[in-house]
N, C-alpha and C. Protein backbone atom coordinates (compact mmCIF):
# COMPACT_ATOMS: atom_id res chain seq x y z
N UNK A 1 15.87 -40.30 -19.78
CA UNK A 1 14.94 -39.48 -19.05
C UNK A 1 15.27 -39.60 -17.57
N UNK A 2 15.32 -38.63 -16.78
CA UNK A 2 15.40 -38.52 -15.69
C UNK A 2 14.23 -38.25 -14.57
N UNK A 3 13.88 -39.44 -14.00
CA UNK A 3 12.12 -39.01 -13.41
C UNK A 3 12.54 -39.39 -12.12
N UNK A 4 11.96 -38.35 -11.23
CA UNK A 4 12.12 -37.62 -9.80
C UNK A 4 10.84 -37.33 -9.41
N UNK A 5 9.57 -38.61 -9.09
CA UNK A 5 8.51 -38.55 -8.89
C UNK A 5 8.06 -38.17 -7.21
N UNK A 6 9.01 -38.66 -6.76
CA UNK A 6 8.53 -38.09 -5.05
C UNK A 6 9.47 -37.09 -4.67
N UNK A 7 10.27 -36.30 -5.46
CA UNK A 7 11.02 -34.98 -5.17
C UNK A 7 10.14 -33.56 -5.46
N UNK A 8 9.19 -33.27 -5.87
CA UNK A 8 9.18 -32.03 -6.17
C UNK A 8 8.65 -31.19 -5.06
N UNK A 9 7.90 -31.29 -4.21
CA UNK A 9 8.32 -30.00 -2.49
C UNK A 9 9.66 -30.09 -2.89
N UNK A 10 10.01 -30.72 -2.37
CA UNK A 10 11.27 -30.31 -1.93
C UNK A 10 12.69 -29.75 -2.27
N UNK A 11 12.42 -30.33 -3.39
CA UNK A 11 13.84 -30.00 -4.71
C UNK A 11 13.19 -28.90 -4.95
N UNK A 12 11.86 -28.41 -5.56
CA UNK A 12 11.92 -27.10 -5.90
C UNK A 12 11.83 -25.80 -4.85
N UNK A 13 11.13 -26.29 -3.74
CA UNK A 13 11.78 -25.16 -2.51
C UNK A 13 12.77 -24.86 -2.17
N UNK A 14 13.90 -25.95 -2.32
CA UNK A 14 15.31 -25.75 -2.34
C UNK A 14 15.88 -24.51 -3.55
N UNK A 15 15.59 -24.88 -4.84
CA UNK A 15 16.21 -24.00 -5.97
C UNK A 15 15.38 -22.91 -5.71
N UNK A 16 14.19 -22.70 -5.51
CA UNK A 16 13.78 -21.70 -4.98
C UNK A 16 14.29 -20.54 -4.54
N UNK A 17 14.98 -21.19 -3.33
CA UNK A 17 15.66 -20.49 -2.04
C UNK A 17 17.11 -19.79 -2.50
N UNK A 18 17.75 -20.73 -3.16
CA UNK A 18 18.94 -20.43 -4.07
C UNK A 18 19.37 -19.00 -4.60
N UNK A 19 18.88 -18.78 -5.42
CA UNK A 19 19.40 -17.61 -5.95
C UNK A 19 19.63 -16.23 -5.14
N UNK A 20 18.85 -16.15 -4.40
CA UNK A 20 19.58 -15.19 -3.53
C UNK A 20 20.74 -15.46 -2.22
N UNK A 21 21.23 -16.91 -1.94
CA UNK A 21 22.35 -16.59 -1.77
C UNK A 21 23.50 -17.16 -2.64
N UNK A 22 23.15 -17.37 -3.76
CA UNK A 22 24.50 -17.33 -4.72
C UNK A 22 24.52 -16.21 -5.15
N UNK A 23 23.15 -15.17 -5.40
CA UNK A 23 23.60 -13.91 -6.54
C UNK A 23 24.93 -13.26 -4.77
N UNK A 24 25.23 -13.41 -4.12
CA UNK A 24 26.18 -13.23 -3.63
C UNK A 24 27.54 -13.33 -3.52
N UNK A 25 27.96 -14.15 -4.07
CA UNK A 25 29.00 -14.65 -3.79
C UNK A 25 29.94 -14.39 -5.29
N UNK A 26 31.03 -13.63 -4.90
CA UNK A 26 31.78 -13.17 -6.75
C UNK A 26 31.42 -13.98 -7.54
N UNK A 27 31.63 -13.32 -8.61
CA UNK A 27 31.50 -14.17 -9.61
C UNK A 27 32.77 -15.31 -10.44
N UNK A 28 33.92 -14.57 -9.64
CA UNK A 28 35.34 -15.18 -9.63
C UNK A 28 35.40 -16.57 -9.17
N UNK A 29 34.64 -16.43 -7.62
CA UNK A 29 34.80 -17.32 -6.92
C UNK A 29 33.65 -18.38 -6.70
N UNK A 30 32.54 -18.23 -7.68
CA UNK A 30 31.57 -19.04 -7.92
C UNK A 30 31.19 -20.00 -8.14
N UNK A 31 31.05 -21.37 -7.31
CA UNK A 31 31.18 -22.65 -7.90
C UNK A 31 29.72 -23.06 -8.68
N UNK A 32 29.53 -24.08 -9.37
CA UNK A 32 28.99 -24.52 -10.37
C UNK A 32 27.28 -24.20 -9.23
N UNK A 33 25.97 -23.61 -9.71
CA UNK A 33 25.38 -23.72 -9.29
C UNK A 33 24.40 -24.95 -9.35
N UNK A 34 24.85 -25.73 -10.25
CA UNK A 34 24.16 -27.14 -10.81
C UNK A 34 25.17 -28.27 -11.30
N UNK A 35 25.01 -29.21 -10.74
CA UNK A 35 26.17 -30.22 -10.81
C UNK A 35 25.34 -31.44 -10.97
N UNK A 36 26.30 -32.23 -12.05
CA UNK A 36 25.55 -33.96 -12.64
C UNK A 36 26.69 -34.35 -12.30
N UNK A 37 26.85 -35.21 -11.28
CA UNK A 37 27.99 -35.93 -10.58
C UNK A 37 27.26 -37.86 -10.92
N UNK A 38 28.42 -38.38 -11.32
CA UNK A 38 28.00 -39.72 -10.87
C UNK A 38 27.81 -40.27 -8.95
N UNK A 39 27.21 -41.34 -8.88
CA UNK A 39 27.06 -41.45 -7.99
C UNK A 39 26.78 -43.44 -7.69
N UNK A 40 27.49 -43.39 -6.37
CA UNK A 40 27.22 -45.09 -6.60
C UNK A 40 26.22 -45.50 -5.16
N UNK A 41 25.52 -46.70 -4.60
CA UNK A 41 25.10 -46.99 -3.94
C UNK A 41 25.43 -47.56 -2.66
N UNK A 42 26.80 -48.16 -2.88
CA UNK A 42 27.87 -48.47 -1.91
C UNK A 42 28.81 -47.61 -1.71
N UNK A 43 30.00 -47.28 -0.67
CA UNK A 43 30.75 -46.80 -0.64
C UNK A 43 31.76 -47.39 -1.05
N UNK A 44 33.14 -46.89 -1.42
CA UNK A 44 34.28 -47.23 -2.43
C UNK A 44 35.32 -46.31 -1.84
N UNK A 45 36.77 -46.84 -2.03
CA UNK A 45 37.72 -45.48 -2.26
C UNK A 45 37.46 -44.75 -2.67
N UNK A 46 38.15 -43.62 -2.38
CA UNK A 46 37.82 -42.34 -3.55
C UNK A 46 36.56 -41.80 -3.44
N UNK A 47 35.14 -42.00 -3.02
CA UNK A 47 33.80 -41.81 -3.23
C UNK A 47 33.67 -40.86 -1.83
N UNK A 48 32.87 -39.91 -1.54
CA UNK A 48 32.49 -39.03 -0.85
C UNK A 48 30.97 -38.99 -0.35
N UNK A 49 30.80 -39.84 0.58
CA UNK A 49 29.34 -40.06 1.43
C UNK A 49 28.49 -38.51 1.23
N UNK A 50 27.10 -39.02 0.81
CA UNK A 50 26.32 -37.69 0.70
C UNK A 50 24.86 -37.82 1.14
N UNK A 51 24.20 -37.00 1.81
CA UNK A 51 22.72 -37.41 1.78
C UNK A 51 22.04 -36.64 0.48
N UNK A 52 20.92 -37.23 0.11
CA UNK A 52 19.90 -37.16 -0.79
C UNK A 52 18.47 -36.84 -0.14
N UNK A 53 18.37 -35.60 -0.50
CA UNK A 53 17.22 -34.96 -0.04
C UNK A 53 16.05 -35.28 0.34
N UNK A 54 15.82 -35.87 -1.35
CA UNK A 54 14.21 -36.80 -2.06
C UNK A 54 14.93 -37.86 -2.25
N UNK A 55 14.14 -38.75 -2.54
CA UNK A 55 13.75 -39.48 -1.18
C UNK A 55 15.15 -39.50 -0.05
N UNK A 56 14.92 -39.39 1.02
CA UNK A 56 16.41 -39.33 1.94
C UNK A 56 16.85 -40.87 2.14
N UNK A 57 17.93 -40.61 1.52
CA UNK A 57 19.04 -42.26 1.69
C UNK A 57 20.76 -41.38 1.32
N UNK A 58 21.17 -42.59 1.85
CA UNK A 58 22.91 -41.96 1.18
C UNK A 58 23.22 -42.64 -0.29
N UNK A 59 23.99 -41.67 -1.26
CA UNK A 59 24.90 -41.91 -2.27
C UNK A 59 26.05 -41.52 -1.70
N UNK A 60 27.09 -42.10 -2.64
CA UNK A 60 28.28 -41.80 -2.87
C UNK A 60 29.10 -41.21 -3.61
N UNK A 61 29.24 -40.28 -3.85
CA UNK A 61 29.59 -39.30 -5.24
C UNK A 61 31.48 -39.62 -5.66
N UNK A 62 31.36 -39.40 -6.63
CA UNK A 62 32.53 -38.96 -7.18
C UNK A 62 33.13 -38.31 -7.06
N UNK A 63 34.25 -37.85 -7.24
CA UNK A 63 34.71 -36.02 -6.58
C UNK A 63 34.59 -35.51 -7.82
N UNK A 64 34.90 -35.62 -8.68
CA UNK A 64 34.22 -34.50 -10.01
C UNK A 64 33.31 -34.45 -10.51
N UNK A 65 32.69 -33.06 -11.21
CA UNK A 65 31.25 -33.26 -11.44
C UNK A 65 31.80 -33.19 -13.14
N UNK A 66 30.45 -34.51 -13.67
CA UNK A 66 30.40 -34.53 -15.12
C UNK A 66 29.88 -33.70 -16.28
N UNK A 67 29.20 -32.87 -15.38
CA UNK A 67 28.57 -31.28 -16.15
C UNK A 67 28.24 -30.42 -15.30
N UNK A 68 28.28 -28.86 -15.61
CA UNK A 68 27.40 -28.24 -14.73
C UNK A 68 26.64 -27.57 -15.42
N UNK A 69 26.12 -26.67 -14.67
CA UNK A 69 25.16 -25.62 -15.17
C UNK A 69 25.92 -24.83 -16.35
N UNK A 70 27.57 -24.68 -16.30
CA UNK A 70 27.59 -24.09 -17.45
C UNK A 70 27.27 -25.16 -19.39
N UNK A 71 27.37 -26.43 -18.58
CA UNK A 71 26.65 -27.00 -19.93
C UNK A 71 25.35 -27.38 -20.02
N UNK A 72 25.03 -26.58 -19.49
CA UNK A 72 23.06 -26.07 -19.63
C UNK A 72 22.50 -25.09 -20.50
N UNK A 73 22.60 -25.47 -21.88
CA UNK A 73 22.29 -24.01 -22.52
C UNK A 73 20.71 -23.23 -22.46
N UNK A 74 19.82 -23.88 -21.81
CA UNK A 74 18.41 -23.81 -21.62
C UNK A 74 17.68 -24.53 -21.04
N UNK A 75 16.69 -24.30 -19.98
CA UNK A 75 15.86 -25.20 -19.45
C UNK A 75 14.24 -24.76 -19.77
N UNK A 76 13.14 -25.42 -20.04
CA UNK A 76 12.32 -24.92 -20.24
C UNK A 76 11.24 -25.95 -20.28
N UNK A 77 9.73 -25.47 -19.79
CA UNK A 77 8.62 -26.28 -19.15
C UNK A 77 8.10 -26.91 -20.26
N UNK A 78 7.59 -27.66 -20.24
CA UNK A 78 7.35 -28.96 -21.10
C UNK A 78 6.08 -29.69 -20.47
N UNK A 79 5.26 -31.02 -21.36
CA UNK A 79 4.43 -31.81 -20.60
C UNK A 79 4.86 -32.88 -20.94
N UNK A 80 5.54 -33.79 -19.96
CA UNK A 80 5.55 -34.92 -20.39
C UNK A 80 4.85 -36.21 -21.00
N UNK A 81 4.73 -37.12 -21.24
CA UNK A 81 3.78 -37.91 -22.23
C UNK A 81 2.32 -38.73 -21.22
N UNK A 82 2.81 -38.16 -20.26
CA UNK A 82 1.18 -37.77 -19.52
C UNK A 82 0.38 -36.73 -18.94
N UNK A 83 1.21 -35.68 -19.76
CA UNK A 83 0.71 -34.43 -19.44
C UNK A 83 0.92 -33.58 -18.39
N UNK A 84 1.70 -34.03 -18.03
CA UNK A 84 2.32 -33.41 -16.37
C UNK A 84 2.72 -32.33 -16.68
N UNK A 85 3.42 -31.33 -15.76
CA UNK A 85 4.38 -30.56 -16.18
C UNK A 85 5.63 -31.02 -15.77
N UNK A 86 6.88 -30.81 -16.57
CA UNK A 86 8.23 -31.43 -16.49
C UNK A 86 9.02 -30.48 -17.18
N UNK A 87 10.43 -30.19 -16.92
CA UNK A 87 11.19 -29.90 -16.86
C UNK A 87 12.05 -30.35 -18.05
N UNK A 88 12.58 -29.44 -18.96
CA UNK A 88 13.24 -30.12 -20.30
C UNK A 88 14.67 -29.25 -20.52
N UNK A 89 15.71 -30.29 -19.71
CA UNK A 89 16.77 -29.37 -19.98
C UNK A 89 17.65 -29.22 -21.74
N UNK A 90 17.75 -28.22 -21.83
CA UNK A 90 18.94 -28.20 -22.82
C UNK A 90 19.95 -28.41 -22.83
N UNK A 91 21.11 -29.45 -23.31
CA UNK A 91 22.72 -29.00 -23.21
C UNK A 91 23.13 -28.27 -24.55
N UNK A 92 24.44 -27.54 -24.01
CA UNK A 92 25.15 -26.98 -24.97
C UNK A 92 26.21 -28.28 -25.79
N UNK A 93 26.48 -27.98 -26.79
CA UNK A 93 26.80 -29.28 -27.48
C UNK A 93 27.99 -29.71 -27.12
N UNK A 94 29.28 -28.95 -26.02
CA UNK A 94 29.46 -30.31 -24.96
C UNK A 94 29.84 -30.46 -24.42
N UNK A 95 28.20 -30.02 -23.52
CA UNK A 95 27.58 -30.45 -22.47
C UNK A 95 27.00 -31.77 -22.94
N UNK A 96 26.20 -31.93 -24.47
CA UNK A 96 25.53 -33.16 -24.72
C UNK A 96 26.71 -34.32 -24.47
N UNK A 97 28.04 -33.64 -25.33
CA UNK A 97 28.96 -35.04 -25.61
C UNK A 97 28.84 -35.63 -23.89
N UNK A 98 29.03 -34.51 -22.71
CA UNK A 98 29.46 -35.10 -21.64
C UNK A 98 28.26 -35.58 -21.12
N UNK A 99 27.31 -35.61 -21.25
CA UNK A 99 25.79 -36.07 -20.54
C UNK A 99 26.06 -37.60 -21.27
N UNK A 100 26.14 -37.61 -22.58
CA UNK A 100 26.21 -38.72 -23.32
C UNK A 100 27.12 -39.69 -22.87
N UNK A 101 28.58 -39.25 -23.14
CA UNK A 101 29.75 -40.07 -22.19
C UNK A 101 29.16 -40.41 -20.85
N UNK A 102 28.81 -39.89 -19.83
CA UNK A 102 28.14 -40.18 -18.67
C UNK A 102 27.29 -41.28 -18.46
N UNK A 103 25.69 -41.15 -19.15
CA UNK A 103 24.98 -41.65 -19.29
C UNK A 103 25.02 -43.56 -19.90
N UNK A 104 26.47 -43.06 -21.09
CA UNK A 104 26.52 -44.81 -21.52
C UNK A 104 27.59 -45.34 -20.53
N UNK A 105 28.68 -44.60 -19.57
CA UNK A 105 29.47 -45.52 -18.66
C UNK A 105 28.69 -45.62 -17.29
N UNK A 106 27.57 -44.65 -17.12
CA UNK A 106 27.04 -45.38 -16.02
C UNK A 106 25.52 -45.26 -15.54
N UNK A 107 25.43 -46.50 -16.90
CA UNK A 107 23.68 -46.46 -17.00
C UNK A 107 23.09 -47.58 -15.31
N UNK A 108 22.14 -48.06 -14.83
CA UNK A 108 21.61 -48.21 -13.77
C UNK A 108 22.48 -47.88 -12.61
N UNK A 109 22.77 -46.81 -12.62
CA UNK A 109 23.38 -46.34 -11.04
C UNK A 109 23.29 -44.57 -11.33
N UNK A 110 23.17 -44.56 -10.09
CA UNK A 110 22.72 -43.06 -9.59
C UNK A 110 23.44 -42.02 -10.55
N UNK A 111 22.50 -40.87 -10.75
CA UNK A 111 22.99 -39.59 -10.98
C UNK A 111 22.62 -38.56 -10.18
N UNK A 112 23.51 -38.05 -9.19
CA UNK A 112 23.39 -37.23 -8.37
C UNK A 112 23.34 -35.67 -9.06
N UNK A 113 22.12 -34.88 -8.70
CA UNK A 113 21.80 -33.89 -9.52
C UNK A 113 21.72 -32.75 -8.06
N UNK A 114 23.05 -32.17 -7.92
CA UNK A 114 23.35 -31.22 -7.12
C UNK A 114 23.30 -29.63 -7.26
N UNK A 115 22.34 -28.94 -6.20
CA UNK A 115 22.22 -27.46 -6.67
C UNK A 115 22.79 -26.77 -5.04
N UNK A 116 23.41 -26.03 -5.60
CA UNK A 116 24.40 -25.04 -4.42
C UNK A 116 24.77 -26.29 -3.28
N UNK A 117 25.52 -26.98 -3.71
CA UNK A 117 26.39 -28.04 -3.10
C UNK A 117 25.47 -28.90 -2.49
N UNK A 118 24.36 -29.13 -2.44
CA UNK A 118 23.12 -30.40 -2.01
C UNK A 118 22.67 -31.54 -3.30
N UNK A 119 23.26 -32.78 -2.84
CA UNK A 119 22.32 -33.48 -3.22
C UNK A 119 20.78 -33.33 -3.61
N UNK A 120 20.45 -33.06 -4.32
CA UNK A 120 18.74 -33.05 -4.03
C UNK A 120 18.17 -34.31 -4.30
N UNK A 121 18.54 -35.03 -5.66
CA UNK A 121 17.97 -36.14 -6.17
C UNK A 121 19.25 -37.05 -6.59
N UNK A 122 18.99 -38.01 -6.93
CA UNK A 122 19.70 -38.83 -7.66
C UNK A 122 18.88 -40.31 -8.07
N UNK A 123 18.45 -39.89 -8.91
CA UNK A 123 17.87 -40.81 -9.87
C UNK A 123 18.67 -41.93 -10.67
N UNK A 124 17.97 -43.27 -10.69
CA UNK A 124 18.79 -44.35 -11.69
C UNK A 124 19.46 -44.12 -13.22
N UNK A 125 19.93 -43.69 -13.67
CA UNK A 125 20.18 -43.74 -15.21
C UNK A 125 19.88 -44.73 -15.94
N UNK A 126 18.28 -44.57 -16.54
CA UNK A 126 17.97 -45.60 -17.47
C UNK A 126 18.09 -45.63 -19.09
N UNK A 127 18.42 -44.65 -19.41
CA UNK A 127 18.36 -44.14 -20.92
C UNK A 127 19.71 -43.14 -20.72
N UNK A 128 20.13 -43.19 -22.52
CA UNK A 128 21.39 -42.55 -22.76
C UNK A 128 20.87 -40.91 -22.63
N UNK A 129 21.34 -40.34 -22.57
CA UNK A 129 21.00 -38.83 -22.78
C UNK A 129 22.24 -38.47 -23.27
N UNK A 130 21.56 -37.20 -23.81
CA UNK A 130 22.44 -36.09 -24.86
C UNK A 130 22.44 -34.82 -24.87
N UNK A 131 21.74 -34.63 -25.66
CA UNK A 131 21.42 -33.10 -25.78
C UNK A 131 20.16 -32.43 -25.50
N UNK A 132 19.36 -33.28 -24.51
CA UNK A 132 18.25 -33.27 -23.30
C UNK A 132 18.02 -33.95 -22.33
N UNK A 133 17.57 -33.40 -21.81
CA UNK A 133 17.11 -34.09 -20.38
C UNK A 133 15.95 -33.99 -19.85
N UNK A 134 14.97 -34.93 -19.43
CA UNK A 134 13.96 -34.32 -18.70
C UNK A 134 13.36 -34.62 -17.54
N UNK A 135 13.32 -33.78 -16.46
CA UNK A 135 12.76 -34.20 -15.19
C UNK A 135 11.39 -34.32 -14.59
N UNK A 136 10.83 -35.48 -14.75
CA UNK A 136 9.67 -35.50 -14.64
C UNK A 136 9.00 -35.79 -12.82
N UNK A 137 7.81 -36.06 -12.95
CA UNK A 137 7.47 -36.03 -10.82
C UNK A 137 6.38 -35.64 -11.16
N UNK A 138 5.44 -35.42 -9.70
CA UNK A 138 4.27 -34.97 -9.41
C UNK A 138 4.59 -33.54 -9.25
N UNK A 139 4.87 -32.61 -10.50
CA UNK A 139 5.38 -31.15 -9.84
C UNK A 139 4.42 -30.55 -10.26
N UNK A 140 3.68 -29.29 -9.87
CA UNK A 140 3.00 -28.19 -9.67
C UNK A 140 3.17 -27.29 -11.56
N UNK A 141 2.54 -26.60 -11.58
CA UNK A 141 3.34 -25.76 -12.85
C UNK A 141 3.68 -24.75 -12.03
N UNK A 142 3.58 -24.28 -10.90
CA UNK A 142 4.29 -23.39 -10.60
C UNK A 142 5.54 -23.90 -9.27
N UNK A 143 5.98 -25.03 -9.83
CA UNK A 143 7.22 -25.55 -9.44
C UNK A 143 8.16 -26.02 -10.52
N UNK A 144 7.62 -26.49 -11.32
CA UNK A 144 8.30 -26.49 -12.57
C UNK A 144 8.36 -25.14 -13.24
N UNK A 145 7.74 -24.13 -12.96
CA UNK A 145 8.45 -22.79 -13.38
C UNK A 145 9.32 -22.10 -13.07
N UNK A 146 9.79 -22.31 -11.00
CA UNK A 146 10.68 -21.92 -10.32
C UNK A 146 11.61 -22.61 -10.80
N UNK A 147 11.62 -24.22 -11.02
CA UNK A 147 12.90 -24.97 -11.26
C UNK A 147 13.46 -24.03 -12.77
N UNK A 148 12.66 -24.10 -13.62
CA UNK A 148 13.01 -23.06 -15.09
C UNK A 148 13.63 -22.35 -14.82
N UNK A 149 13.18 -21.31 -13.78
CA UNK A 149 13.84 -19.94 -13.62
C UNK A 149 14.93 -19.95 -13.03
N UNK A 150 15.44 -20.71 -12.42
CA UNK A 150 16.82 -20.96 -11.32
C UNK A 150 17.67 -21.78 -12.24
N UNK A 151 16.89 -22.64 -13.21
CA UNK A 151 18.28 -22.83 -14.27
C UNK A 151 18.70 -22.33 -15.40
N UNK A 152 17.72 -21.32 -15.76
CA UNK A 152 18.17 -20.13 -16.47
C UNK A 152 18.69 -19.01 -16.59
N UNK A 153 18.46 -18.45 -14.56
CA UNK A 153 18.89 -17.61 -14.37
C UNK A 153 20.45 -17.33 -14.51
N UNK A 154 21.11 -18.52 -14.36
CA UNK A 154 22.92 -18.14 -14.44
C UNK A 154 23.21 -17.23 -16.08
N UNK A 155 24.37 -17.85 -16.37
CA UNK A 155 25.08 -17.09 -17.39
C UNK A 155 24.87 -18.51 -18.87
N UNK A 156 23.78 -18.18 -19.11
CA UNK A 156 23.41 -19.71 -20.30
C UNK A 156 23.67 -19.06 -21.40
N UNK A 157 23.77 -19.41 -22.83
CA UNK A 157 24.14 -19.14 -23.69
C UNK A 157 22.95 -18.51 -24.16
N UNK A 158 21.70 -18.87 -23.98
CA UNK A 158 20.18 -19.11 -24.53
C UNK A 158 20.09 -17.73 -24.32
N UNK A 159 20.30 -16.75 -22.83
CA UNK A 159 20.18 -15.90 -22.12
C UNK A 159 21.04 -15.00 -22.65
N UNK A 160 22.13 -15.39 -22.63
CA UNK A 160 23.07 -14.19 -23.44
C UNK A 160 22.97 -13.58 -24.91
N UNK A 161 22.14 -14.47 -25.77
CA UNK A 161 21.83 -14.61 -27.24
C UNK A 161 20.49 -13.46 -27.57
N UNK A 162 19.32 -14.33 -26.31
CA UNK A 162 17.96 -13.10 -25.95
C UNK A 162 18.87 -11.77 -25.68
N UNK A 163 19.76 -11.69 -24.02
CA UNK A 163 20.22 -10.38 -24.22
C UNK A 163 20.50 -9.37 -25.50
N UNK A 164 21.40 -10.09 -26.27
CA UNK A 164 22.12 -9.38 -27.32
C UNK A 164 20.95 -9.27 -27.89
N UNK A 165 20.56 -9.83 -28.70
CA UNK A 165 19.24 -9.86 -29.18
C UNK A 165 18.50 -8.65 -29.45
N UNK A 166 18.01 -8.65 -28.14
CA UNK A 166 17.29 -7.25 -27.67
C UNK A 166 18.31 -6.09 -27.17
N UNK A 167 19.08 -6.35 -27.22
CA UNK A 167 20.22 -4.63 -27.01
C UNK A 167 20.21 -4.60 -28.64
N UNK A 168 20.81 -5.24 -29.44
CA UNK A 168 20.54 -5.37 -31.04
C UNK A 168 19.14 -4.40 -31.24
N UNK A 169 18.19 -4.90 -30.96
CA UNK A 169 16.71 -4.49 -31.27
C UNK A 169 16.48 -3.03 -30.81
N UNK A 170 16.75 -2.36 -29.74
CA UNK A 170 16.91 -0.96 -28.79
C UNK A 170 17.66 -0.17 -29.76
N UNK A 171 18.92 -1.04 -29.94
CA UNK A 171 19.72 0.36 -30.75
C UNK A 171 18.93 0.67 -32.08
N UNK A 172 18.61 -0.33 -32.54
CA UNK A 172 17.91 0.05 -34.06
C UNK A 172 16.30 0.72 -34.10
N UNK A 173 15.76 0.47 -32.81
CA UNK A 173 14.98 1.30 -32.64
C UNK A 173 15.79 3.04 -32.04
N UNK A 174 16.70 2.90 -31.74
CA UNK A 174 16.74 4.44 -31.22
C UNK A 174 18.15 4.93 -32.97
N UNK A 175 18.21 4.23 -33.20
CA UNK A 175 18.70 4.62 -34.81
C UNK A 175 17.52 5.24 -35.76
N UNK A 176 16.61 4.89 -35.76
CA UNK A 176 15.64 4.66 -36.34
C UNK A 176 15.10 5.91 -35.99
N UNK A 177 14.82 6.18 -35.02
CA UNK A 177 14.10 7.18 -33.87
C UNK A 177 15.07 8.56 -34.27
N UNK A 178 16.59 8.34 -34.24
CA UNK A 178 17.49 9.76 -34.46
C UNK A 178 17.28 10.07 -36.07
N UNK A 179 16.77 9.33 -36.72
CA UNK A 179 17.37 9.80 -37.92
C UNK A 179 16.04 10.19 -39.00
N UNK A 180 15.07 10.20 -37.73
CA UNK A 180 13.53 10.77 -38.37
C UNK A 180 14.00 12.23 -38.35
């Protein structure tokens, strides 16, 4: 579980803000709009100094990220086991293997959870994760709905499936409709 109790102003005004200037930028040339980077507490070779939004301190990131948004197959609002509202991501299955690999090589040290190249959070890794995730905090339901909508909005599998879905559903209604 991933809990981000004194981030939510801020992380969700941030994703908020987001989507209108990524729906800009090609789609060729589009970098990951959501990034799970490891992250350490000291600096090291190799490691890339970063600030952290919520709460503000420095990590140290990795240079590659261990998932992105494209192994996000769904995000969607949830209550966590005190009733809050929280954040329940989906991975695509692998996205889980890589959340999983992640999670068991680097359990108590940071996971830097980056949207349009910001740090926002980076939380301890206390538990393995897989094929969920969930972000819990003092968030609003109508901050945990913005966070929903900004990680659904990309190109998710969940989204492309509804699309078809319903273009599926249109034609057979206008099949249906020609042949009265």
């Amino acid at each position: 579980m991933i809990s981000c109790s004194y981030t939510s102003c801020l992380l969700l005004a941030c994703i908020a803000c987001l989507p209108h200037a990524i729906a800009e930028e090609p789609a060729s040339h589009a970098r990951p709009r959501v990034e799970f980077r490891r992250a350490e507490n000291t600096p090291a070779a190799g490691l890339t100094e970063a600030a952290v939004l919520m709460p503000p301190r420095k990590v140290y990131l990795h240079a590659v990220a261990d998932a992105t948004d494209h192994d996000i197959a769904e995000a969607r609002t949830v209550l966590d086991r005190t009733s809050s509202p929280a954040v329940l991501i989906l991975f695509t299955k692998d996205g889980a293997k890589k959340m999983e690999r992640l999670s068991n090589q680097h359990q108590d040290r940071p996971l830097a959870i980056i949207v349009d190249g910001r740090v926002i959070v980076a939380p301890e890794l206390r538990t393995t994760l897989s094929h969920q995730a969930m972000i819990t905090g003092n968030f609003t339901q109508r901050e945990i709905d913005a966070m929903v909508a900004f990680i659904n909005s990309g190109d998710k599998p969940a989204a492309r499936e509804a699309s078809a879905r319903a273009g599926r559903e249109r034609a057979e209604q206008r099949n249906a409709a020609d042949s009265r």
